[in-house]
C-alpha atoms as a PDB file:
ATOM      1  CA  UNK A   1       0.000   0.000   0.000  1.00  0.00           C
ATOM      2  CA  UNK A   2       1.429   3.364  -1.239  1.00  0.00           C
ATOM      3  CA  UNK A   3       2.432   5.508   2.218  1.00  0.00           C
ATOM      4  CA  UNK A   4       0.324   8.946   1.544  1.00  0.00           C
ATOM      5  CA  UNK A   5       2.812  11.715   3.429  1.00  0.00           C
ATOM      6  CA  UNK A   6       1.153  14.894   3.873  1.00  0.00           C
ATOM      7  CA  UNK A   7       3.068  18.202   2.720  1.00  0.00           C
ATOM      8  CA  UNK A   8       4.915  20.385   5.306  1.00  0.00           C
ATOM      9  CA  UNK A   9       5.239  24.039   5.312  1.00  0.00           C
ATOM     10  CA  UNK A  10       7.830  25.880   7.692  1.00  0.00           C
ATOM     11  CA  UNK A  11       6.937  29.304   8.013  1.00  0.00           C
ATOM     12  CA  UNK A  12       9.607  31.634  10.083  1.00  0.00           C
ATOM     13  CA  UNK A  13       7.918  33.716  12.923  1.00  0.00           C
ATOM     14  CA  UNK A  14       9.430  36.700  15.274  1.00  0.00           C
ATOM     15  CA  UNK A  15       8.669  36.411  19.020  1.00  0.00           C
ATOM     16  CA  UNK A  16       7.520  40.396  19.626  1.00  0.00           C
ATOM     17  CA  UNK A  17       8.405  40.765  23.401  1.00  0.00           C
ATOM     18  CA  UNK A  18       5.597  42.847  25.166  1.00  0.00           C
ATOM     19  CA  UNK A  19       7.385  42.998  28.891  1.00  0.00           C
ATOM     20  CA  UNK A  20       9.772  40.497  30.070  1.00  0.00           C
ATOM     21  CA  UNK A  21       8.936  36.951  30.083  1.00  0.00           C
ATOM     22  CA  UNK A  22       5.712  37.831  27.962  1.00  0.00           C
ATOM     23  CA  UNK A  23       5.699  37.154  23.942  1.00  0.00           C
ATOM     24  CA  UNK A  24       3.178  36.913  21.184  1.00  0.00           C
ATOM     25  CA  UNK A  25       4.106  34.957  18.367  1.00  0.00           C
ATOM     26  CA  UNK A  26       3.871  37.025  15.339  1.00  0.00           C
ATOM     27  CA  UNK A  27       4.258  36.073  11.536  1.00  0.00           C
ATOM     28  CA  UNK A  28       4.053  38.016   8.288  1.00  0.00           C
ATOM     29  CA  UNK A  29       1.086  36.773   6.070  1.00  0.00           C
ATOM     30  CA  UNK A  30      -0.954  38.205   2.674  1.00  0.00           C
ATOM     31  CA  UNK A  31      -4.334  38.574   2.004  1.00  0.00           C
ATOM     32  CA  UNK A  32      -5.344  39.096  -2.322  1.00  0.00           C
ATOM     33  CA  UNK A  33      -1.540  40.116  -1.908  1.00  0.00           C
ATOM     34  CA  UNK A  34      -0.960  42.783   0.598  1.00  0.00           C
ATOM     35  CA  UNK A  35       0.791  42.220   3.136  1.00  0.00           C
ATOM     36  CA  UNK A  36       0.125  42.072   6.805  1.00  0.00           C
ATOM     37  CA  UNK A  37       1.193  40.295  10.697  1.00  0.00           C
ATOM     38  CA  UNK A  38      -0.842  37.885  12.127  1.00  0.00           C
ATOM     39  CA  UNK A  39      -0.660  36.770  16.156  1.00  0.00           C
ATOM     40  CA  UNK A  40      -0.577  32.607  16.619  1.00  0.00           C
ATOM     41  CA  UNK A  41      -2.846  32.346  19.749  1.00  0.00           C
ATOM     42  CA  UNK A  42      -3.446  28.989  20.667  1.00  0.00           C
ATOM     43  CA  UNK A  43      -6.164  30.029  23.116  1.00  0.00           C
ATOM     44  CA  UNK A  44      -7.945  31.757  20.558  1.00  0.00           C
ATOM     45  CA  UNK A  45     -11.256  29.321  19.408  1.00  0.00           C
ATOM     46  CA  UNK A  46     -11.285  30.970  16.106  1.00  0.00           C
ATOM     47  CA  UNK A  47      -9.204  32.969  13.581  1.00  0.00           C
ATOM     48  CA  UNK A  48     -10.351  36.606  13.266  1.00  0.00           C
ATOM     49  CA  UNK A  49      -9.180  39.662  11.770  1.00  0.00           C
ATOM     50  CA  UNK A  50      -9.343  43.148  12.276  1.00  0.00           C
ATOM     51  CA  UNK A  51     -12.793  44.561  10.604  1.00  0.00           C
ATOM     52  CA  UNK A  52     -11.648  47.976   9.904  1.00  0.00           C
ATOM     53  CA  UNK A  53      -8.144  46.790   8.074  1.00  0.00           C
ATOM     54  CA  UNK A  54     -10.405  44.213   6.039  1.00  0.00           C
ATOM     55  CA  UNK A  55     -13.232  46.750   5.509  1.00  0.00           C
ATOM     56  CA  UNK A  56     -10.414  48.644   3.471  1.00  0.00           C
ATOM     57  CA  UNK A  57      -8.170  46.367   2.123  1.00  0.00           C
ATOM     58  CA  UNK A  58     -11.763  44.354   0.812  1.00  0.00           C
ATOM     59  CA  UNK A  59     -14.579  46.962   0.521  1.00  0.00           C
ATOM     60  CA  UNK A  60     -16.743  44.393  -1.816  1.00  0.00           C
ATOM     61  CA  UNK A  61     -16.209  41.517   0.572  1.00  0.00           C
ATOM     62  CA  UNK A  62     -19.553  40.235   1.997  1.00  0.00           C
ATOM     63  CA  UNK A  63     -19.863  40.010   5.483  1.00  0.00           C
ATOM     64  CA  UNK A  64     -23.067  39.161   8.168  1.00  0.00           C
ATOM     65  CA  UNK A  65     -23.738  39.052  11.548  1.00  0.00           C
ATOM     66  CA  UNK A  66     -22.156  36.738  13.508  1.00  0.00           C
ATOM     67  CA  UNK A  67     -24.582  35.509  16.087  1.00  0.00           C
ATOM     68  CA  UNK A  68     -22.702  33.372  17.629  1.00  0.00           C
ATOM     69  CA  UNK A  69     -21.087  33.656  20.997  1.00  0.00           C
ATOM     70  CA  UNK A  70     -18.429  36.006  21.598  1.00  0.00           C
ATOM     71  CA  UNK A  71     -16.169  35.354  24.345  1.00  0.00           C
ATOM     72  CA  UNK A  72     -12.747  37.608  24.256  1.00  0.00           C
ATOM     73  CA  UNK A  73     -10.419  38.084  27.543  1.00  0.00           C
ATOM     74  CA  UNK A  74     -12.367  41.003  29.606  1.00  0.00           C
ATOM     75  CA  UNK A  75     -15.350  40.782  27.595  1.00  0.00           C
ATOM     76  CA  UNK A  76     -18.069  39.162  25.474  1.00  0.00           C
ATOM     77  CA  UNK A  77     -19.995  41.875  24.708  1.00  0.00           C
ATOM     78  CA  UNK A  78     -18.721  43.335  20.916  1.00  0.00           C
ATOM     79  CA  UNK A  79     -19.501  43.076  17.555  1.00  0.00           C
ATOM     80  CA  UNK A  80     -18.159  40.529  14.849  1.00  0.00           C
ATOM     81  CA  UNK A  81     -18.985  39.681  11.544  1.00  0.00           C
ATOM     82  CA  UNK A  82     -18.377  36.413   9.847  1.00  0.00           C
ATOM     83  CA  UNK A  83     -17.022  36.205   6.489  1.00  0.00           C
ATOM     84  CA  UNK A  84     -14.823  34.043   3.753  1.00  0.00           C
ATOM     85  CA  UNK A  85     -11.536  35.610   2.362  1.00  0.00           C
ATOM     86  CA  UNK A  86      -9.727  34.896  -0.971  1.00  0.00           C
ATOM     87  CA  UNK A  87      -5.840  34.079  -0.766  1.00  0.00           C
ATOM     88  CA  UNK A  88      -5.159  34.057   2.583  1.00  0.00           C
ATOM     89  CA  UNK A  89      -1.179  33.380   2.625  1.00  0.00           C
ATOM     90  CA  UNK A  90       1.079  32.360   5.284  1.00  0.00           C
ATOM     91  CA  UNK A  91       4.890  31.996   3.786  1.00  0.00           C
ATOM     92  CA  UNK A  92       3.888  29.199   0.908  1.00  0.00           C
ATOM     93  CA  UNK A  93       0.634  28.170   2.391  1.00  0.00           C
ATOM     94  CA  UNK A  94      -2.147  29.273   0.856  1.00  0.00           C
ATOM     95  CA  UNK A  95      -5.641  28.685   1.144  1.00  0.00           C
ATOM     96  CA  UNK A  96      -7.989  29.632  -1.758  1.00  0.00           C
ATOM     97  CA  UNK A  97     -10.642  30.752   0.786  1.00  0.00           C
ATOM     98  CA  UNK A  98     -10.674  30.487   4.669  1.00  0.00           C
ATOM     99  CA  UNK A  99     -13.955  31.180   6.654  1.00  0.00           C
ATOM    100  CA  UNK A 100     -12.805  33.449   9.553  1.00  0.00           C
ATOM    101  CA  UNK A 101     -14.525  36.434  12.224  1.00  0.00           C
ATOM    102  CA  UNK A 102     -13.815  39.728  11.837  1.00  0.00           C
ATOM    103  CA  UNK A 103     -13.628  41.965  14.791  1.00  0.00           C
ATOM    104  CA  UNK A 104     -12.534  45.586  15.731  1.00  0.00           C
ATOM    105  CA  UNK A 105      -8.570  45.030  17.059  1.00  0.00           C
ATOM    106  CA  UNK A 106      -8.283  48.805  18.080  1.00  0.00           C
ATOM    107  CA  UNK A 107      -7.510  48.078  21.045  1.00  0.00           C
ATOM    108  CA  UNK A 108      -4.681  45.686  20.135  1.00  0.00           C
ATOM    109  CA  UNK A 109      -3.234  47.983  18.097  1.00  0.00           C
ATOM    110  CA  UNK A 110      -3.839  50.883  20.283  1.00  0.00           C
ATOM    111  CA  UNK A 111      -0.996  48.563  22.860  1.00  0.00           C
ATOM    112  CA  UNK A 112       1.125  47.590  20.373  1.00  0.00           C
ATOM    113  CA  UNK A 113       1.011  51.278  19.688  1.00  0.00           C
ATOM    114  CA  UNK A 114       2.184  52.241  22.769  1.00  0.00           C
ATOM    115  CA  UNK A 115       4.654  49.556  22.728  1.00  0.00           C
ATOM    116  CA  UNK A 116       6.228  50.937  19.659  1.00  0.00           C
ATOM    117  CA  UNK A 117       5.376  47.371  17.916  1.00  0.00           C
ATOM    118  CA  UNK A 118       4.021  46.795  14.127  1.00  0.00           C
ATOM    119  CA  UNK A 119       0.030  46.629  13.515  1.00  0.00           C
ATOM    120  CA  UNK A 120      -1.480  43.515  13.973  1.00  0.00           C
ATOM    121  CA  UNK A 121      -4.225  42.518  11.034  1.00  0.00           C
ATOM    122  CA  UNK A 122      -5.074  39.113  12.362  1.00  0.00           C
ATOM    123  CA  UNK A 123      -5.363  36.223  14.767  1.00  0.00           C
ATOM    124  CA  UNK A 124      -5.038  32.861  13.777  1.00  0.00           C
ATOM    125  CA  UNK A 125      -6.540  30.596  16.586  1.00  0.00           C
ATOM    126  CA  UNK A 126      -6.800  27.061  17.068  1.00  0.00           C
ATOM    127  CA  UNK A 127      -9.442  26.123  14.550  1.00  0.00           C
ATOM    128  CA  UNK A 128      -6.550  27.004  11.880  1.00  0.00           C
ATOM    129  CA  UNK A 129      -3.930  25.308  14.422  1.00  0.00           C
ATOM    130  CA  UNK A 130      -6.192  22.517  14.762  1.00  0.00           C
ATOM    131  CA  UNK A 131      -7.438  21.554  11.137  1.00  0.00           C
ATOM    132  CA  UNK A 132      -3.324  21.741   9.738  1.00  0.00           C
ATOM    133  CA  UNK A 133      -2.082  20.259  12.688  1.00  0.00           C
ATOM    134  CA  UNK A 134       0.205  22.862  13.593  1.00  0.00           C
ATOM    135  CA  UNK A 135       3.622  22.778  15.312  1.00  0.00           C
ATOM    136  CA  UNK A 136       5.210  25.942  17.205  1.00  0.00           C
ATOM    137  CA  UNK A 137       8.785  25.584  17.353  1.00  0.00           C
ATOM    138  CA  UNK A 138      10.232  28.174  19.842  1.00  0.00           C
ATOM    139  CA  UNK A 139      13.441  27.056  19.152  1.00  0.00           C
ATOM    140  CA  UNK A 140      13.446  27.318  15.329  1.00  0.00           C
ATOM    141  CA  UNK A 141      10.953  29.900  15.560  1.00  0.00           C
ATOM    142  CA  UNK A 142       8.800  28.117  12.925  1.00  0.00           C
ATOM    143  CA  UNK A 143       5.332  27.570  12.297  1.00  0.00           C
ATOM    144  CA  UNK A 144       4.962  23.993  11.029  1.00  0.00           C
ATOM    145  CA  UNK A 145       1.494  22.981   9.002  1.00  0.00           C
ATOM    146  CA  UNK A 146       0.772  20.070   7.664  1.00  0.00           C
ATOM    147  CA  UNK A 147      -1.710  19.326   4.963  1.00  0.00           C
END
């Protein structure tokens, strides 16, 4: 029986210190092309993005309502929208279209701001981690997905 190995990608990240001892993994990423950084947060249930950035970048894109429960760290009372985006790109891995939440990250940015650190654009959370079987190597600092 023919062995059926699924293909790897290794895709570089930057650990962005935010105090000592305290890190967000951050990785550079594309969306239709243009390029933006994306937080790996394993304790996020879903991938979202920021709905301003993608309300720019994507003015056609169709979005609704998500009605679904929203449960962020200090809240779960904001808005979100649920929508699919074309050419979503993470080094060579790309997926055609990828269902995701879109959120305001204002106040993400508004720290990283302060911080002196680049925009974020996105989160990719553990339904992404999940469904490519993800690896974080700290030591390597690589992102491995398998598909």
């Amino acid at each position: 029986m023919p062995s059926l190995k699924s293909k790897q990608y290794h895709i570089k990240f930057k650990l962005v210190t935010l105090e000592p001892d305290n890190y967000h993994i951050v990785l550079k990423a594309s969306i239709e092309g243009k390029p933006l950084n994306v937080i790996i947060d394993t304790g996020a249930s879903h991938s979202c993005f920021d709905l301003n950035f993608i309300r720019k970048l994507l003015p056609e894109l169709s979005m609704e309502d998500n009605d679904g429960l929203n449960v962020g760290v200090g809240t779960s009372d904001f808005e979100s929208k649920l929508s699919t985006i074309q050419n979503l790109r993470l080094g060579r891995f790309l997926l055609k279209q990828y269902d995701v939440v879109l959120l305001d990250m204002s106040n993400i940015n508004e720290a990283y701001k302060m911080m002196h650190k680049p925009l974020i654009h996105g989160i990719i959370g553990s339904d992404f981690l999940m469904k490519y079987k993800a690896l974080v190597d700290y030591g390597e600092r690589v992102l491995v997905l398998k598909r």
